[in-house]
Protein backbone atom coordinates (compact mmCIF):
# COMPACT_ATOMS: atom_id res chain seq x y z
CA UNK A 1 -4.90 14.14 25.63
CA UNK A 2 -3.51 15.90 22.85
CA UNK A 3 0.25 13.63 23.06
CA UNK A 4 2.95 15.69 23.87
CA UNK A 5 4.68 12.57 24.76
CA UNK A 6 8.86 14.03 24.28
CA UNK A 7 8.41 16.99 26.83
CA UNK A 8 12.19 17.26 26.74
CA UNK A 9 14.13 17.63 23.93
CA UNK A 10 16.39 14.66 25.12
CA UNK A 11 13.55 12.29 26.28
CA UNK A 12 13.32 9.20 23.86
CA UNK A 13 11.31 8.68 21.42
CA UNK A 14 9.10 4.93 21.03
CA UNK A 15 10.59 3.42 18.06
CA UNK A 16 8.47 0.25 16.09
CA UNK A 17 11.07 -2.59 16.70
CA UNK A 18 8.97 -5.68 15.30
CA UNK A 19 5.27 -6.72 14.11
CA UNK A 20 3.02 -9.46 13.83
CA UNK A 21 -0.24 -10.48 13.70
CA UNK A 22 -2.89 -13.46 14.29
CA UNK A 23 -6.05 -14.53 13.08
CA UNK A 24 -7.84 -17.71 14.16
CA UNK A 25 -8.38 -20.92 11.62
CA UNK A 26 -12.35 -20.24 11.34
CA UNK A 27 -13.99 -18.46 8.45
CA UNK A 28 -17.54 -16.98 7.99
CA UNK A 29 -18.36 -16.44 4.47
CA UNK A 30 -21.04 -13.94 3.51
CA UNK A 31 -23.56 -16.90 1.91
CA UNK A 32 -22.89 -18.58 5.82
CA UNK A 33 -24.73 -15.59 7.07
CA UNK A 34 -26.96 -15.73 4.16
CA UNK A 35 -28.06 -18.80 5.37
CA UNK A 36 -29.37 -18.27 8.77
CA UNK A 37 -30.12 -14.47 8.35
CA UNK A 38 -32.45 -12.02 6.00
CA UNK A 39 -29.15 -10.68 4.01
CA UNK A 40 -27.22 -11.26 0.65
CA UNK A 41 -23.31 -11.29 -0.13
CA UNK A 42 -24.33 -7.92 -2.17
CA UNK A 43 -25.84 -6.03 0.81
CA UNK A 44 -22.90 -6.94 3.26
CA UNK A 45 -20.15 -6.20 0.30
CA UNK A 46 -21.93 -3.28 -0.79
CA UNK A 47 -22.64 -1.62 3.07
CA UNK A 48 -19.59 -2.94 4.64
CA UNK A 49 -16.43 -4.29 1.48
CA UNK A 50 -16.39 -7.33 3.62
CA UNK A 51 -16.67 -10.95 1.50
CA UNK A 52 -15.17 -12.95 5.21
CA UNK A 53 -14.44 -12.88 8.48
CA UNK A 54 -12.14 -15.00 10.92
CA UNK A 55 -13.59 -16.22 14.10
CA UNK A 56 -12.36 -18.17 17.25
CA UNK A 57 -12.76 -21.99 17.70
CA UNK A 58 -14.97 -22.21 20.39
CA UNK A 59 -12.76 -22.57 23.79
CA UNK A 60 -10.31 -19.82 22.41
CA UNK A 61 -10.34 -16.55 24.72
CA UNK A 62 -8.65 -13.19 23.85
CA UNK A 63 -5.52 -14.25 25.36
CA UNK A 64 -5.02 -17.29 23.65
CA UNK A 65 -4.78 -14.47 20.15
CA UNK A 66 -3.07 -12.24 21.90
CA UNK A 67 -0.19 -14.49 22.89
CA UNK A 68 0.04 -15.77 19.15
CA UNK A 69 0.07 -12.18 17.98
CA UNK A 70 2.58 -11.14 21.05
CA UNK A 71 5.06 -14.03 19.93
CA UNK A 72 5.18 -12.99 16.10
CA UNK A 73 5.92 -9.35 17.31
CA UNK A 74 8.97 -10.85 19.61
CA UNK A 75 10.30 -12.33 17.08
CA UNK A 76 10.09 -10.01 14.76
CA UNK A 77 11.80 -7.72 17.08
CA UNK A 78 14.63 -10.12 17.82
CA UNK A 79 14.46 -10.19 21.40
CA UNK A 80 12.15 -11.95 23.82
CA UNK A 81 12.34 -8.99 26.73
CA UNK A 82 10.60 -6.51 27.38
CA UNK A 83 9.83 -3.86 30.00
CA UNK A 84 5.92 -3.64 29.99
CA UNK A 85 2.58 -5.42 28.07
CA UNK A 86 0.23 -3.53 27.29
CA UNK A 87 -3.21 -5.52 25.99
CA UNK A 88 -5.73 -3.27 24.35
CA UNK A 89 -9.48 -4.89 24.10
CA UNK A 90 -12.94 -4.73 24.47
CA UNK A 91 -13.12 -8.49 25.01
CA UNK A 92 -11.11 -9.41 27.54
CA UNK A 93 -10.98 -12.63 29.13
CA UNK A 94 -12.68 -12.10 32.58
CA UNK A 95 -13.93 -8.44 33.73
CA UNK A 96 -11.15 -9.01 36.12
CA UNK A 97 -8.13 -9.95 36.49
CA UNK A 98 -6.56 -8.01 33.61
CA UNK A 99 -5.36 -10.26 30.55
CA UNK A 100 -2.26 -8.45 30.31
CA UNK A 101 -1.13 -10.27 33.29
CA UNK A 102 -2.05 -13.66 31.99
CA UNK A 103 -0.49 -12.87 28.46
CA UNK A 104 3.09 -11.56 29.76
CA UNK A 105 3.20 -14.27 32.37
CA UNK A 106 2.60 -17.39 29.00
CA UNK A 107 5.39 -15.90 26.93
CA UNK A 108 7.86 -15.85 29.75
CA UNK A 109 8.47 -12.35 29.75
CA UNK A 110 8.72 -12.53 33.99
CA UNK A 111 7.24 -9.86 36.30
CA UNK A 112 7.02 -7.12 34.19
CA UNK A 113 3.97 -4.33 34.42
CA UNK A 114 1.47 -5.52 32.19
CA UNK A 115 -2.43 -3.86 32.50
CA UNK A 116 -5.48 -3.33 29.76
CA UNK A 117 -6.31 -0.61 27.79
CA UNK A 118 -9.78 0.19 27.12
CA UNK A 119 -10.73 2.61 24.06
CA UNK A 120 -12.68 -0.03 22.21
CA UNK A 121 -11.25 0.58 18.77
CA UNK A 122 -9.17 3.17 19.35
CA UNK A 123 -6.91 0.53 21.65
CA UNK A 124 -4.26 0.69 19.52
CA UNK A 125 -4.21 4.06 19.23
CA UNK A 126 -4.13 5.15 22.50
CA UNK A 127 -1.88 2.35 23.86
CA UNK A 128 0.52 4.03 20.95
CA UNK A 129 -0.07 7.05 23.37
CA UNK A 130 0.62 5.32 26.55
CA UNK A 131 3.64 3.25 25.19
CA UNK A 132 5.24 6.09 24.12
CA UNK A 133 4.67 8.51 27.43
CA UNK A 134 6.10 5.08 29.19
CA UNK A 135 9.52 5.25 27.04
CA UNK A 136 9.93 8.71 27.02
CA UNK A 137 9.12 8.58 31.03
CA UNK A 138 12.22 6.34 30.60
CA UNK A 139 9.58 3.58 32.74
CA UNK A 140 9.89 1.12 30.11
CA UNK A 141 12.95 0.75 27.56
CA UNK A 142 10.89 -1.74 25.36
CA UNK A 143 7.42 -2.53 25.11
CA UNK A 144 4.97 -4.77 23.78
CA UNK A 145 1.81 -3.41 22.82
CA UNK A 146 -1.35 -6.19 21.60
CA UNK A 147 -4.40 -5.43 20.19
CA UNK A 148 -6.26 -8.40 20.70
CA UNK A 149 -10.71 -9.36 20.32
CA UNK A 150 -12.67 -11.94 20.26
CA UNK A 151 -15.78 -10.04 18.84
CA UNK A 152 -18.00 -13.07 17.96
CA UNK A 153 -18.32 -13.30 21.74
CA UNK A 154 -20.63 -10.25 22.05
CA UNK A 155 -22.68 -10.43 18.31
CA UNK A 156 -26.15 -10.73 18.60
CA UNK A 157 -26.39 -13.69 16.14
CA UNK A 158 -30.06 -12.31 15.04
CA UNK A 159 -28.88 -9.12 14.34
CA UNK A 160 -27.24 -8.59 10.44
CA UNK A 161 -25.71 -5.18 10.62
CA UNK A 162 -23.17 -6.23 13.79
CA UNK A 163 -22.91 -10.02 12.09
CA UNK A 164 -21.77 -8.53 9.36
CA UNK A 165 -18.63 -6.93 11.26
CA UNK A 166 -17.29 -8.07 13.83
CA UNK A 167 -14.82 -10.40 13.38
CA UNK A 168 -11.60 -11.95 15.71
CA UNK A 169 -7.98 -11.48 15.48
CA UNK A 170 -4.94 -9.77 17.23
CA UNK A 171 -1.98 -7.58 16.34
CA UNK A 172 0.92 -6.28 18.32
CA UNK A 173 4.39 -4.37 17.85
CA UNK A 174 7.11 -3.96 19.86
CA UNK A 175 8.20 -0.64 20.81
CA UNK A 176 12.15 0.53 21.98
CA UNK A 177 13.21 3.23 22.93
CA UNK A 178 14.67 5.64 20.04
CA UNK A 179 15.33 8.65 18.64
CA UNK A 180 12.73 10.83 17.23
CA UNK A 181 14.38 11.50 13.90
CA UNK A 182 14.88 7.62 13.09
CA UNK A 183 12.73 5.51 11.09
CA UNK A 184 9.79 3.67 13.36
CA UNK A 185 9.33 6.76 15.97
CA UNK A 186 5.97 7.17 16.52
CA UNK A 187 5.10 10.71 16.41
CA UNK A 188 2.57 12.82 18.45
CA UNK A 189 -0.77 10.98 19.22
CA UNK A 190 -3.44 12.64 18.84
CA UNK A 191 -5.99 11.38 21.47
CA UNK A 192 -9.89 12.78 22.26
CA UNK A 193 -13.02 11.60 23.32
CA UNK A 194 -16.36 12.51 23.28
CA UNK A 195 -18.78 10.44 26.69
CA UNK A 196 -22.05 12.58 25.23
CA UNK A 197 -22.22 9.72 22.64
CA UNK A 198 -21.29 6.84 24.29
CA UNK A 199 -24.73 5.43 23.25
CA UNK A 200 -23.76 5.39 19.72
CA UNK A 201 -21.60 1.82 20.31
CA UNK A 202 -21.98 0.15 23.54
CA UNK A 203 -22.46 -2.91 25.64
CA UNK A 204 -25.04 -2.16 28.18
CA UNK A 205 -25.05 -5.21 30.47
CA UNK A 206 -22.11 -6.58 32.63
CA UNK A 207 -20.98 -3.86 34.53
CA UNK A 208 -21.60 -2.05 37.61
CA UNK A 209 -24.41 0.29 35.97
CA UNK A 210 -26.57 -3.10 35.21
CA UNK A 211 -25.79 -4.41 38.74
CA UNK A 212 -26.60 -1.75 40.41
CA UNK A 213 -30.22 -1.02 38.59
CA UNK A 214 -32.09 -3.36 40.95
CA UNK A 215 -33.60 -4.54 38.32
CA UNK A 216 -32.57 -8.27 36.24
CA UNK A 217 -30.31 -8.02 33.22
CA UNK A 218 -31.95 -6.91 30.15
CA UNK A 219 -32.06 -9.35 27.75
CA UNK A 220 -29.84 -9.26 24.85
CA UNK A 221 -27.68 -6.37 27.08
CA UNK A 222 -24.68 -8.86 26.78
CA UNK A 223 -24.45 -7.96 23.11
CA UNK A 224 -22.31 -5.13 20.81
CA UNK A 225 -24.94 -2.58 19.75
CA UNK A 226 -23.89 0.35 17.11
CA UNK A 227 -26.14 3.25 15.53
CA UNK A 228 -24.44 2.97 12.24
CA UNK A 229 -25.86 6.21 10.55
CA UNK A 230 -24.26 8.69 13.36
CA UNK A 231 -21.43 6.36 13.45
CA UNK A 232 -20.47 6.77 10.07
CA UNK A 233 -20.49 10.50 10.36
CA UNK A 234 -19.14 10.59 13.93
CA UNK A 235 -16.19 8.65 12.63
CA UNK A 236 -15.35 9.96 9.41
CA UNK A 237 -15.04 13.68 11.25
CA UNK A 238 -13.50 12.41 14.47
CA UNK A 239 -10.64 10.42 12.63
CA UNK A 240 -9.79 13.72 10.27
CA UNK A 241 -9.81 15.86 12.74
CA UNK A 242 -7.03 13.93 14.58
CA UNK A 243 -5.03 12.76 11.38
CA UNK A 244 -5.05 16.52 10.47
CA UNK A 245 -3.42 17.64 13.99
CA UNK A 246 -1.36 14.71 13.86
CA UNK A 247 0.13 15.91 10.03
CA UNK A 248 0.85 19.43 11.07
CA UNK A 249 2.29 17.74 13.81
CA UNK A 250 4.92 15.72 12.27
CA UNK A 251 5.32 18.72 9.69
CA UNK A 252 3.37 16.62 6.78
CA UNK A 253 0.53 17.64 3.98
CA UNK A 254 -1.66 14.81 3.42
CA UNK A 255 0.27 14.85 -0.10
CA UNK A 256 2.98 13.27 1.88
CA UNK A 257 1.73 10.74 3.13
CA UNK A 258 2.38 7.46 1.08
CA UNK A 259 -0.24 4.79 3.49
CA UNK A 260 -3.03 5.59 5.32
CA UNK A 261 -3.77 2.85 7.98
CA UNK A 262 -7.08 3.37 9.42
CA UNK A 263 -9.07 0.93 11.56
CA UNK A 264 -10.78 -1.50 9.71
CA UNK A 265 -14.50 -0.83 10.87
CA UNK A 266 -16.33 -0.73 7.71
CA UNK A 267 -14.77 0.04 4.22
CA UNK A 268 -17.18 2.76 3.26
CA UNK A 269 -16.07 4.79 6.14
CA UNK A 270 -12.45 4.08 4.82
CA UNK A 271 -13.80 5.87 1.56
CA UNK A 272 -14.94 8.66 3.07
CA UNK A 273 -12.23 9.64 4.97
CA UNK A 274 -9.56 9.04 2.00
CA UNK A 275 -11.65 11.42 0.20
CA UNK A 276 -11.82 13.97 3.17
CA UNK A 277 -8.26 13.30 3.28
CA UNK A 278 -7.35 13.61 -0.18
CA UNK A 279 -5.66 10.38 0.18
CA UNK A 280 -6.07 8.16 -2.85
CA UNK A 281 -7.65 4.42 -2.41
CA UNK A 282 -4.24 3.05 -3.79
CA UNK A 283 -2.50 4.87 -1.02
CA UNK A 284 -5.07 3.43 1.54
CA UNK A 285 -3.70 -0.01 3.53
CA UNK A 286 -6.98 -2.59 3.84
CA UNK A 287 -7.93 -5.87 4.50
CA UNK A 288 -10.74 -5.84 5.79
CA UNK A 289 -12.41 -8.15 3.11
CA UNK A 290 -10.73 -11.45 4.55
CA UNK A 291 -10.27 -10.20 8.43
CA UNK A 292 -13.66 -7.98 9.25
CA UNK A 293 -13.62 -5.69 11.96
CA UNK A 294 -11.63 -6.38 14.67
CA UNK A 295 -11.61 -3.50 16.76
CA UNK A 296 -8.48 -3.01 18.98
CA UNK A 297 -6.89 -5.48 16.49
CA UNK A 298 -7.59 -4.05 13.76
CA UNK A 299 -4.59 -1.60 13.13
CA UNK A 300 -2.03 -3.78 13.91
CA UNK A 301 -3.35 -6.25 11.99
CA UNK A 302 -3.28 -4.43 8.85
CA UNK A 303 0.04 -3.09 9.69
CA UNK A 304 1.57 -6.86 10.03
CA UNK A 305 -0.73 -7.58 6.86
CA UNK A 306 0.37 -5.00 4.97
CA UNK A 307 4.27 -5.07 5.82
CA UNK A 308 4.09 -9.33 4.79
CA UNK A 309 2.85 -8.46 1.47
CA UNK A 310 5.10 -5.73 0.19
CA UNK A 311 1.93 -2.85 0.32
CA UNK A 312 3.78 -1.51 3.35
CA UNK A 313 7.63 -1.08 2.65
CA UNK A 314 10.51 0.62 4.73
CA UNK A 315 10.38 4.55 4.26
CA UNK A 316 7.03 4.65 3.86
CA UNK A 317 5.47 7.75 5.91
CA UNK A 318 2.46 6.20 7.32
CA UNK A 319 -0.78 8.10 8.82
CA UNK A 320 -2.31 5.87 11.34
CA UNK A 321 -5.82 6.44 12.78
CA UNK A 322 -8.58 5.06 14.99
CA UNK A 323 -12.23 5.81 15.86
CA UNK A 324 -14.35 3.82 19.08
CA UNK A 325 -16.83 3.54 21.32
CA UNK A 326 -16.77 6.10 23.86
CA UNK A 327 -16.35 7.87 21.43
CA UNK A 328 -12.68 7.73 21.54
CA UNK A 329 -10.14 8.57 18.45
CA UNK A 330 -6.70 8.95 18.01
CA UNK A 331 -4.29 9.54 15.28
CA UNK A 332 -0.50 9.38 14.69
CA UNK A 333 2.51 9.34 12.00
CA UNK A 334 6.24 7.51 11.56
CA UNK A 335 7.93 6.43 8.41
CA UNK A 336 7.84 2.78 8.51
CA UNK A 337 11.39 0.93 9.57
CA UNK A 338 12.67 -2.20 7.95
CA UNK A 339 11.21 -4.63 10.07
CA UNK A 340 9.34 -8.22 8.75
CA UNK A 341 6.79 -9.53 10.20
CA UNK A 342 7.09 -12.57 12.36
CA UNK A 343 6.08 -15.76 11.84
């Protein structure tokens, strides 16, 4: 889907209303994985820029972040309504129900439509896509998108290169419904998706594939797998591609753009697409030293992040982009509204 979203030159426009963001009370240093595996604080900070990572308490699920997250955004937004959740993840709670449901229903927001999104880390990204078709469908006047993971959940704990990563958190906005010209309207999202490589990052056991085999789970098919080599380059090319259509969308050069927010999967990729870019590392958002990778969270994260400490500031015209398993990517621009984060 290459985002078309206002097919009429009256249709509204999604408009970021409020932000927050979540991360749970547990952190693993690099020397705590130092410990128990065959790696150094040098090779994950060298390979990866991360020095931490939050993780869960054990007992927390993805909904118990996302509702933290969903909250902050609310309030940030001034308003406890809205029209439609949207939960983007690749760690939901159960493989069914949905934990949109679930989240809506604990902060009170009644019977509105609420349903997953599955892009892996693109989540964010393409629930920008489907949030904004919804308001300019005029099906939802206000909506509250999460990106939510508990990663830890599916790391191999014997393997370095995914313990390094993955990491647990959540992010949300809330989106109204707008004009396109006004500060906060998302532009067009740029959305693609490539199922040749769907090897590349997957989880092999759980679904119907496995069950239907005949054969007993593998072992270890529970767990996040990656091939980081063609990941690196699959990524870097996939998330330029889209941030370029999504420029010459909005009218932009990359010379206008004052923050890049790209997901936080692994801070040489970050690099490498800056410098594909031509976007300077001082105009590059990141935190993925103290958060990790946390997938569908990982952009709205760094958005609420970013916004509490002043590196994000109203005006701003902001390039946001996403690459997943799938492969899925997406891309999109606004100029960032006066909106602070809530607590």
């Amino acid at each position: 889907m290459n985002g078309d979203q206002l097919t009429r030159a009256d249709a509204p426009a999604a408009v970021v209303a409020g932000v927050g963001g979540h991360v749970p009370p547990g952190v693993l240093t690099n020397d705590d994985l130092s410990a128990r595996l065959d790696t150094t604080d040098e090779w994950i900070r060298s390979r990866t820029g991360i020095a931490r990572r939050r993780v869960a308490p054990r007992g927390t699920a993805t909904s118990d972040l996302a509702v933290a997250a969903g909250r902050r955004a609310l309030r940030s937004a001034g308003s406890p309504t809205v029209d439609a959740v949207l939960v983007a993840t690749m760690t939901p709670d159960h493989q069914a129900p949905a934990t949109a449901p679930e989240v809506a229903a604990r902060l009170g927001l009644g019977d509105v439509a609420a349903f997953d999104l599955g892009a892996m880390c693109s989540g964010f990204v393409y629930g920008l896509g489907v949030a904004s078709g919804m308001i300019a469908g005029r099906l939802a006047g206000r909506v509250l998108l999460i990106g939510a993971e508990v990663l830890t959940t599916v790391v191999d704990p014997e393997d370095r290169s995914v313990a390094a990563l993955l990491a647990d958190g959540a992010g949300a906005v809330v989106l109204r419904a707008g004009t396109p010209d006004e500060p906060g309207a998302v532009g067009r999202v740029v959305l693609g998706s490539d199922g040749t490589r769907g090897e590349l990052l997957k989880i092999a056991g759980g679904g119907s594939r496995e069950r239907q085999s005949g054969h007993p789970p593998a072992p270890g098919g529970e767990y996040f797998r990656m091939r980081g080599r063609e990941v690196f380059r699959q990524a870097v090319e996939r998330m330029a591609d889209a941030s370029r259509a999504a420029l010459e969308a909005a009218g932009w050069k990359t010379g206008d753009v004052d923050r890049l927010a790209a997901h936080q999967a692994n801070a040489r990729i970050q690099a490498a697409l800056g410098a594909e870019l031509d976007i300077p590392a001082e105009r590059q958002l990141s935190n993925i030293a103290d958060t990790g990778n946390t997938a569908a969270a990982s952009v709205p994260l760094l958005l609420a992040d970013s916004a509490r400490d002043g590196r994000l500031r109203p005006g701003h015209r902001l390039l946001l982009t996403a690459f997943g398993g799938g492969l899925t990517w997406g891309a999109t621009t606004l100029v960032w509204p006066d909106v602070t984060p809530g607590d």
